[in-house]
PDB file of N, CA and C in Angstrom:
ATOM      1  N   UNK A   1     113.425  83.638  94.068  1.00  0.00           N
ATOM      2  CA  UNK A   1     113.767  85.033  94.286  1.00  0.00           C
ATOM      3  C   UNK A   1     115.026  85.065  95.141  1.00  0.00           C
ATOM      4  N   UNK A   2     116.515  85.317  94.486  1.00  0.00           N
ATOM      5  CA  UNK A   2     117.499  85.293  95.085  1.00  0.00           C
ATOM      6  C   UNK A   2     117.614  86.610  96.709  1.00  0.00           C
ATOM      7  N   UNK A   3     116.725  87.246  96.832  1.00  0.00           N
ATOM      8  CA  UNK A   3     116.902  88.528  97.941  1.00  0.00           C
ATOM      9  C   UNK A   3     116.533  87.513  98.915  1.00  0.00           C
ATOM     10  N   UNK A   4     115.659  86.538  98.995  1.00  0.00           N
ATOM     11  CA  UNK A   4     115.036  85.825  99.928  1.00  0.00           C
ATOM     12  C   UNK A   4     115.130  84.503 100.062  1.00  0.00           C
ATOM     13  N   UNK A   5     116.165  83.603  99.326  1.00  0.00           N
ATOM     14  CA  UNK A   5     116.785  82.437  99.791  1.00  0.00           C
ATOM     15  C   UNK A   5     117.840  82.016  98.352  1.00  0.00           C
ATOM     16  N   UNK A   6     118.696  81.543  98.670  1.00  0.00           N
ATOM     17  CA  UNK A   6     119.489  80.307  97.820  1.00  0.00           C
ATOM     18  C   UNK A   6     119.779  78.912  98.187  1.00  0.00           C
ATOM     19  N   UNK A   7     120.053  78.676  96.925  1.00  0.00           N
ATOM     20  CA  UNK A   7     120.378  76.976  97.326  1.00  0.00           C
ATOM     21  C   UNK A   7     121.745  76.908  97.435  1.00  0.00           C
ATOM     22  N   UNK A   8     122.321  76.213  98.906  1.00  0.00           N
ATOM     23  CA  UNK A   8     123.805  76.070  98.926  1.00  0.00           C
ATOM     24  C   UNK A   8     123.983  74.099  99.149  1.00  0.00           C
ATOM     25  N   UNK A   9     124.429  73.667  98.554  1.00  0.00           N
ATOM     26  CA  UNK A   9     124.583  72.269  98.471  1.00  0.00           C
ATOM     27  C   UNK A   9     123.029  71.585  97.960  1.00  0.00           C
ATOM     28  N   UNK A  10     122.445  72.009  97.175  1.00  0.00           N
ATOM     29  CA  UNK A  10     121.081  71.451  97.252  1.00  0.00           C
ATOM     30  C   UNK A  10     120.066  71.393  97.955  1.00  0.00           C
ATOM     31  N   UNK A  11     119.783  72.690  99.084  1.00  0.00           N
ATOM     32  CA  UNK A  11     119.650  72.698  99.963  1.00  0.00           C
ATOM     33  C   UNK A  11     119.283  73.715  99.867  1.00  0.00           C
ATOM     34  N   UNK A  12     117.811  74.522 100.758  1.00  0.00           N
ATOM     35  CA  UNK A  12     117.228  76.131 100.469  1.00  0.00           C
ATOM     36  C   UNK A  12     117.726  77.093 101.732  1.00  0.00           C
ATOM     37  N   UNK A  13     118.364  77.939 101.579  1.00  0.00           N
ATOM     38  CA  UNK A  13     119.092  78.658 102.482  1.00  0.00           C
ATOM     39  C   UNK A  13     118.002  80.040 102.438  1.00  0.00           C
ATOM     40  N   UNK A  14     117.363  80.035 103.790  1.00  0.00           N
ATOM     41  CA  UNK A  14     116.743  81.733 103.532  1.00  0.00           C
ATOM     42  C   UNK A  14     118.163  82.784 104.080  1.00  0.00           C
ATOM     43  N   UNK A  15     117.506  84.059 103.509  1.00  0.00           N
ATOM     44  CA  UNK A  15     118.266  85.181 103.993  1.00  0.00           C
ATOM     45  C   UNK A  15     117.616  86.020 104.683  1.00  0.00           C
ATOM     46  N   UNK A  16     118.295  86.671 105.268  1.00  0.00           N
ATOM     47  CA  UNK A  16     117.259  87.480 106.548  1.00  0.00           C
ATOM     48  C   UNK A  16     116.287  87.898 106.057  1.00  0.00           C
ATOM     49  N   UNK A  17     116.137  88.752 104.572  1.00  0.00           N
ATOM     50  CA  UNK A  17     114.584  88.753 104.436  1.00  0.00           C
ATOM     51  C   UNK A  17     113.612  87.526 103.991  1.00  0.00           C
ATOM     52  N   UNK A  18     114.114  86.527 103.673  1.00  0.00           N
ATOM     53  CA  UNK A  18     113.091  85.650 103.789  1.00  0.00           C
ATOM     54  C   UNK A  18     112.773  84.501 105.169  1.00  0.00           C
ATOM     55  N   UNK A  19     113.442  85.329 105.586  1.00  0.00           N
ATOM     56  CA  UNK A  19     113.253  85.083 107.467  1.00  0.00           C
ATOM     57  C   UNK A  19     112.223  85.646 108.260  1.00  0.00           C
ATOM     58  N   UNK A  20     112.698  87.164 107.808  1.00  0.00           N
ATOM     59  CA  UNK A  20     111.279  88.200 107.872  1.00  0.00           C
ATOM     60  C   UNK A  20     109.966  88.126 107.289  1.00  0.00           C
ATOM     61  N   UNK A  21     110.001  87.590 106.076  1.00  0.00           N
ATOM     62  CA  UNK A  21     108.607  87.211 105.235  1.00  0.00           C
ATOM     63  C   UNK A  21     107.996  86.397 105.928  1.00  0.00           C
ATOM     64  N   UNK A  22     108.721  85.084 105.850  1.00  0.00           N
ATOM     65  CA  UNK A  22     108.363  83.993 106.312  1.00  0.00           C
ATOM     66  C   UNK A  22     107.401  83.808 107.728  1.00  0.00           C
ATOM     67  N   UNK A  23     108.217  84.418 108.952  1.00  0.00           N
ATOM     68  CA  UNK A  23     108.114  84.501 110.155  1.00  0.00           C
ATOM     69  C   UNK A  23     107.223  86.178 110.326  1.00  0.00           C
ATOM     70  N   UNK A  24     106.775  86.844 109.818  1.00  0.00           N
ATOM     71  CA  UNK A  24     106.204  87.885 109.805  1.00  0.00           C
ATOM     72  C   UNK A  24     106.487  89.066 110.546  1.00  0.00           C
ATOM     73  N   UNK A  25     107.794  88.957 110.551  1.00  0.00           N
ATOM     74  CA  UNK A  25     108.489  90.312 111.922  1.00  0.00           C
ATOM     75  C   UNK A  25     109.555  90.861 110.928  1.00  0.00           C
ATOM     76  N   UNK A  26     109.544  92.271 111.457  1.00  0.00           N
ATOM     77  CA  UNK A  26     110.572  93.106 110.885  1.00  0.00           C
ATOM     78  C   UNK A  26     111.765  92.914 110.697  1.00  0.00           C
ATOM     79  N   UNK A  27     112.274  93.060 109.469  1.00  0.00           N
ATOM     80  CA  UNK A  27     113.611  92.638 109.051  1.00  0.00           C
ATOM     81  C   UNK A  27     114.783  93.180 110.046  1.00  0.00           C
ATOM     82  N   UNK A  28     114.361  94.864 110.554  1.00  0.00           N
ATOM     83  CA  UNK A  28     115.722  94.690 111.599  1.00  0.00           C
ATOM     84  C   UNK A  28     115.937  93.680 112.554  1.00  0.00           C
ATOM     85  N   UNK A  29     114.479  93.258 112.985  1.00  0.00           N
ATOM     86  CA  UNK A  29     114.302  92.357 114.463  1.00  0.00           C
ATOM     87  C   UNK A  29     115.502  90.628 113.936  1.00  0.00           C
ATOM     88  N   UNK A  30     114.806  90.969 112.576  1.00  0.00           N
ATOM     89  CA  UNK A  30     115.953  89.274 112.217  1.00  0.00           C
ATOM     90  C   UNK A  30     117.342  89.488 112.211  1.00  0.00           C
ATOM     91  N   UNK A  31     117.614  90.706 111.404  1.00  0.00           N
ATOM     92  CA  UNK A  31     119.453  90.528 111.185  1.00  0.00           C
ATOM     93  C   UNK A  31     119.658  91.290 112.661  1.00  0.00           C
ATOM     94  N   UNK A  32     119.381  91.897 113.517  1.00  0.00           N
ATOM     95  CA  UNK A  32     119.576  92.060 115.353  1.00  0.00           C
ATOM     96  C   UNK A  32     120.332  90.773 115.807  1.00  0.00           C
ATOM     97  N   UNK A  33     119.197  89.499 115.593  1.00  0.00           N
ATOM     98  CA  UNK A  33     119.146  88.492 116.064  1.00  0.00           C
ATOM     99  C   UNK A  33     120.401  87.546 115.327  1.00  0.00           C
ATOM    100  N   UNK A  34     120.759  87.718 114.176  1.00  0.00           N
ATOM    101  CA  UNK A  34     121.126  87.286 113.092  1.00  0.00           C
ATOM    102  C   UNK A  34     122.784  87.845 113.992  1.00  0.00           C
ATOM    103  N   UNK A  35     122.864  89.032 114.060  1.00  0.00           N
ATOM    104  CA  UNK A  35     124.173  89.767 114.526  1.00  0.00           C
ATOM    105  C   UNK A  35     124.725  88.859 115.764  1.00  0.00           C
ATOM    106  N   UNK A  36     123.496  89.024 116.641  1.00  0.00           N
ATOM    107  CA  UNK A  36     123.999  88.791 118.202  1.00  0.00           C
ATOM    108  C   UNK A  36     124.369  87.029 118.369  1.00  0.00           C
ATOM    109  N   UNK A  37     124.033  86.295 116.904  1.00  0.00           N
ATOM    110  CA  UNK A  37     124.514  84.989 116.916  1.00  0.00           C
ATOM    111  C   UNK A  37     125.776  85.044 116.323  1.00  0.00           C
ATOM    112  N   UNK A  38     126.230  85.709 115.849  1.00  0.00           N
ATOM    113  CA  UNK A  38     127.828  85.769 115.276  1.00  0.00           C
ATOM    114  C   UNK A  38     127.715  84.537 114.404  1.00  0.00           C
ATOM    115  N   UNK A  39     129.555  85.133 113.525  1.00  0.00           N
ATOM    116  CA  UNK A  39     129.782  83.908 112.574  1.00  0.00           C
ATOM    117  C   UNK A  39     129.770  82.524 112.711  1.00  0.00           C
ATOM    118  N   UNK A  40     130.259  82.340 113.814  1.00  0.00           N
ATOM    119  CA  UNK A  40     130.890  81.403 114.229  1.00  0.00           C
ATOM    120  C   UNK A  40     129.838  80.423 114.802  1.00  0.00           C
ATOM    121  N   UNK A  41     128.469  80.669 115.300  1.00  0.00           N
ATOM    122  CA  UNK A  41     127.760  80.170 116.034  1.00  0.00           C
ATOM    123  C   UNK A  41     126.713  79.742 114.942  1.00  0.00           C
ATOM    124  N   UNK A  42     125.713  78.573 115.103  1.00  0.00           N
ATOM    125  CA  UNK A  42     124.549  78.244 114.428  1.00  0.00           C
ATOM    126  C   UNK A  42     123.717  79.117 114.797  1.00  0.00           C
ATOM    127  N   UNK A  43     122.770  79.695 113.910  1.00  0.00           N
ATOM    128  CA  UNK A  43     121.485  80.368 114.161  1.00  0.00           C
ATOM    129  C   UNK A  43     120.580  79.680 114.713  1.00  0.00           C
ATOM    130  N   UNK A  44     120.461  80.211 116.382  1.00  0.00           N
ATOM    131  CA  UNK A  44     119.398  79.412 116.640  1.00  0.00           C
ATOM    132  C   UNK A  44     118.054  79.862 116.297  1.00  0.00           C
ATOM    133  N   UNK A  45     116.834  79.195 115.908  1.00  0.00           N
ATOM    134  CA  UNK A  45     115.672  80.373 115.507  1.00  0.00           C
ATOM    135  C   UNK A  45     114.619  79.888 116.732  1.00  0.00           C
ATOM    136  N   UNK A  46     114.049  81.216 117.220  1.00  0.00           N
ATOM    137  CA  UNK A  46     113.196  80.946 118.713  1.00  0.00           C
ATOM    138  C   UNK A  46     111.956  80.414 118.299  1.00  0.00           C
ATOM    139  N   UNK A  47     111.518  79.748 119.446  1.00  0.00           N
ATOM    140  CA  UNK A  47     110.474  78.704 119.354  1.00  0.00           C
ATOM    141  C   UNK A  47     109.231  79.883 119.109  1.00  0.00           C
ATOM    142  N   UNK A  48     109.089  81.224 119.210  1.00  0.00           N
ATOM    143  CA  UNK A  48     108.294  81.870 118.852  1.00  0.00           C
ATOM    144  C   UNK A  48     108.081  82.407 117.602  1.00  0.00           C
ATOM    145  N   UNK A  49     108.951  82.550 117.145  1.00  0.00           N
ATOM    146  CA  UNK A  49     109.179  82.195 115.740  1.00  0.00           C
ATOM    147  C   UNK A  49     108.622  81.489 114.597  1.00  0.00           C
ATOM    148  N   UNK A  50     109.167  80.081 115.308  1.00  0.00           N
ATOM    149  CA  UNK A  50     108.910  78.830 114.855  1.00  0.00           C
ATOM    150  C   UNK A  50     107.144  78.500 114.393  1.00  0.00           C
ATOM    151  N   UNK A  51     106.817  78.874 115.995  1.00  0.00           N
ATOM    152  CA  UNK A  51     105.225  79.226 116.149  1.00  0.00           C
ATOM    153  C   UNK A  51     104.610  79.983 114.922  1.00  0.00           C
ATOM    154  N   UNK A  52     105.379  81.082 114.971  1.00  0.00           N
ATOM    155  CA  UNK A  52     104.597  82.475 113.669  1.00  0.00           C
ATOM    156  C   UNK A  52     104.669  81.577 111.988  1.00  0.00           C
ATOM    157  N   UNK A  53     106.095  81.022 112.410  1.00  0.00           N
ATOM    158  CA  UNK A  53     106.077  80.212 110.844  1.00  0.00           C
ATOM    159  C   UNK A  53     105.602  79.282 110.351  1.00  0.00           C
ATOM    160  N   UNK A  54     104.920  78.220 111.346  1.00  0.00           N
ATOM    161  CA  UNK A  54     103.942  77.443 111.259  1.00  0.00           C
ATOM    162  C   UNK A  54     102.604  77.654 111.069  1.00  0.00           C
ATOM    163  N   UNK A  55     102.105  78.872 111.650  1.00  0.00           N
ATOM    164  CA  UNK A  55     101.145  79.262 111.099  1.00  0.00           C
ATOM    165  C   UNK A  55     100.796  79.525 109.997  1.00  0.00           C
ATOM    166  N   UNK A  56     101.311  80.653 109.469  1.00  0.00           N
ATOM    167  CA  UNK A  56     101.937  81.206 108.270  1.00  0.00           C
ATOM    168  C   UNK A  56     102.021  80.135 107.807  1.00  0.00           C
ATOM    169  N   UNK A  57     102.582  79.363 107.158  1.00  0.00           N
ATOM    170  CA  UNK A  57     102.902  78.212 106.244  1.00  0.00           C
ATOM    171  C   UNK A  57     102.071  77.864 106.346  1.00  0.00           C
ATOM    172  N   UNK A  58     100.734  77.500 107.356  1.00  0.00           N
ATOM    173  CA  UNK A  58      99.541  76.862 107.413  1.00  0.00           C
ATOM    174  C   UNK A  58      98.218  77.945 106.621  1.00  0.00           C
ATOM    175  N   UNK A  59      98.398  78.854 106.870  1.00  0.00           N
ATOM    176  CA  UNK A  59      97.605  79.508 106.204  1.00  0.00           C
ATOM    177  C   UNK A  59      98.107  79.754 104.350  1.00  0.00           C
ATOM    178  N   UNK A  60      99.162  79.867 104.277  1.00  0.00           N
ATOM    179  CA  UNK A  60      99.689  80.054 102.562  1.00  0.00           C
ATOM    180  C   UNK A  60      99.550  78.943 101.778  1.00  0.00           C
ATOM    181  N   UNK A  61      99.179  77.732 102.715  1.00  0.00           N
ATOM    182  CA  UNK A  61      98.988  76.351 102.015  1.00  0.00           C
ATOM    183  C   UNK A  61      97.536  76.634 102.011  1.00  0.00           C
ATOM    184  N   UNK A  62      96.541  77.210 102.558  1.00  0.00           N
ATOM    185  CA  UNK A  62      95.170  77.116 102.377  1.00  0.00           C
ATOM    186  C   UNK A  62      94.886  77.914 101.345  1.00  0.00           C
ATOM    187  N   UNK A  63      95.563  79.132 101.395  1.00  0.00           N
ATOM    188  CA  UNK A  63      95.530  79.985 100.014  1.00  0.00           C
ATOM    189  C   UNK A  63      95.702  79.363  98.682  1.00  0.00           C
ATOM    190  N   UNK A  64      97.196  78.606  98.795  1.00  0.00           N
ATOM    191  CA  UNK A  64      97.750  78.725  97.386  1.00  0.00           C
ATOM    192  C   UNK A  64      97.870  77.330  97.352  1.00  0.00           C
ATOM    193  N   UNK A  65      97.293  76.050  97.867  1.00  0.00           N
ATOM    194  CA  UNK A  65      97.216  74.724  97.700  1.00  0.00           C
ATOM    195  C   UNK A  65      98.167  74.195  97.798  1.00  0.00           C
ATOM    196  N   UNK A  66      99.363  74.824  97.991  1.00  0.00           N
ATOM    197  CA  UNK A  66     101.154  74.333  98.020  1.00  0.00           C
ATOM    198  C   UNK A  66     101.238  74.449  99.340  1.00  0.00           C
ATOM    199  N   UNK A  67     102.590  73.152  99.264  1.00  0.00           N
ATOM    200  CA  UNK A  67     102.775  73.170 100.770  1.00  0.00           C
ATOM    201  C   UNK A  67     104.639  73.622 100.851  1.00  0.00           C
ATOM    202  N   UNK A  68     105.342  73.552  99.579  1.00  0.00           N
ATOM    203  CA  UNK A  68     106.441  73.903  99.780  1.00  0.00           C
ATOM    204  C   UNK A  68     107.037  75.585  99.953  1.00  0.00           C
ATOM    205  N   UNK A  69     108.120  75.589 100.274  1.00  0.00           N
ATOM    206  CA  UNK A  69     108.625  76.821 100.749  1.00  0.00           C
ATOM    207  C   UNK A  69     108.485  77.744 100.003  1.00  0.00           C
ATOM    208  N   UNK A  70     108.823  77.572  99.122  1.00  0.00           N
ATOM    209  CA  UNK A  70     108.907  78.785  97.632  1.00  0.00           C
ATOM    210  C   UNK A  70     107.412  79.169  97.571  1.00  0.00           C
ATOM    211  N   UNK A  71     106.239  78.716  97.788  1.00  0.00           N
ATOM    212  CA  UNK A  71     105.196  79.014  97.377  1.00  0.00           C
ATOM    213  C   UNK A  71     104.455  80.374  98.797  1.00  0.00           C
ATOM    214  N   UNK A  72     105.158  79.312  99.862  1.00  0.00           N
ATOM    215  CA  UNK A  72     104.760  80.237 100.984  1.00  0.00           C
ATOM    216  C   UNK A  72     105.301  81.468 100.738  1.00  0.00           C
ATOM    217  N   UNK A  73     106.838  81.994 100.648  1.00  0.00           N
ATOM    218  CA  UNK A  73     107.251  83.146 100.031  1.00  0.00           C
ATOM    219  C   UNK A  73     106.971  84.150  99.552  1.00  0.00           C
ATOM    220  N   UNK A  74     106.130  83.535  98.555  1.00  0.00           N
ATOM    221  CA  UNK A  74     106.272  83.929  97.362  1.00  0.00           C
ATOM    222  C   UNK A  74     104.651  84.626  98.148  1.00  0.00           C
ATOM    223  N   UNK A  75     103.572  83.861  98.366  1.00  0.00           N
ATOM    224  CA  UNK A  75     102.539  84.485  99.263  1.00  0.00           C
ATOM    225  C   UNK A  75     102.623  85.238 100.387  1.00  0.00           C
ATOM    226  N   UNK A  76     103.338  85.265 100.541  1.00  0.00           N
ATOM    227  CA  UNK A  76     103.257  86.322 101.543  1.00  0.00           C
ATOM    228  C   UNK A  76     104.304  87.340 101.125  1.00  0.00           C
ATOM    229  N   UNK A  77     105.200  87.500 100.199  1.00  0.00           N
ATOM    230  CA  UNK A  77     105.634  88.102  99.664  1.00  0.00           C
ATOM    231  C   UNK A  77     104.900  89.197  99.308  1.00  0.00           C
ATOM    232  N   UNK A  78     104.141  88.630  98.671  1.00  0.00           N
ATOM    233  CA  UNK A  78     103.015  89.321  97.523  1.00  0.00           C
ATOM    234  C   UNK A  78     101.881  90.181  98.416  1.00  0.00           C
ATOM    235  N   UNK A  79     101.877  89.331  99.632  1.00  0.00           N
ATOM    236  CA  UNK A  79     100.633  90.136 100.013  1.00  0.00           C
ATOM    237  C   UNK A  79     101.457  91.503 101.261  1.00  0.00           C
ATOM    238  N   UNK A  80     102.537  90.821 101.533  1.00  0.00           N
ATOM    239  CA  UNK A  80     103.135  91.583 102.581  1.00  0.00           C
ATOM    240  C   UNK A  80     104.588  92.756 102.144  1.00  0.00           C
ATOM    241  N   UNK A  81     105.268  91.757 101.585  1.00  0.00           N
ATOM    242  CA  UNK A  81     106.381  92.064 100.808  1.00  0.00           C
ATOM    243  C   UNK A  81     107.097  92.394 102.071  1.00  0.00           C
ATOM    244  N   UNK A  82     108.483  92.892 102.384  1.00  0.00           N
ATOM    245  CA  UNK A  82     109.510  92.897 103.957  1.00  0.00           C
ATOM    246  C   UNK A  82     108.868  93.658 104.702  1.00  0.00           C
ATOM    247  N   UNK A  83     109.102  93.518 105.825  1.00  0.00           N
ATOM    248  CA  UNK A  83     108.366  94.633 106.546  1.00  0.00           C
ATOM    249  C   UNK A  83     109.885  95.781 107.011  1.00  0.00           C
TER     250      UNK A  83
END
């Protein structure tokens, strides 16, 4: 689903809404965060975050037997869709 990641060099790039899916917080709260890191700087993503997305990924693998990214997405997509 191109709204919520691409591949740039072979490689899965999310976009702020699949930042928001993923991590389960409101899409303004990501591109806020997304802004106040500017172009120029790496996105750092907060260890609370990190936390929400580990979960999440832990629970979408119990659901849907997959452990890769696209599947998590795509589950919580479905059940949540952006906030």
């Amino acid at each position: 689903m191109s709204e919520l990641y691409a591949i740039h060099d072979g490689e899965p790039m999310l976009s702020t809404k699949g930042m928001a899916v993923l991590f389960g917080l409101p899409l303004d709260e990501i591109q806020e965060a997304s802004r106040r890191a500017g172009t120029n700087e790496q996105f750092l993503i907060p260890a609370d975050w990190m936390r929400r997305g580990r979960l999440r990924a832990k629970e979408a693998q119990a659901a849907t037997g997959e452990t890769d990214m696209h599947s998590a997405l795509m589950y919580w997509y479905g059940k949540e869709g952006v906030r």
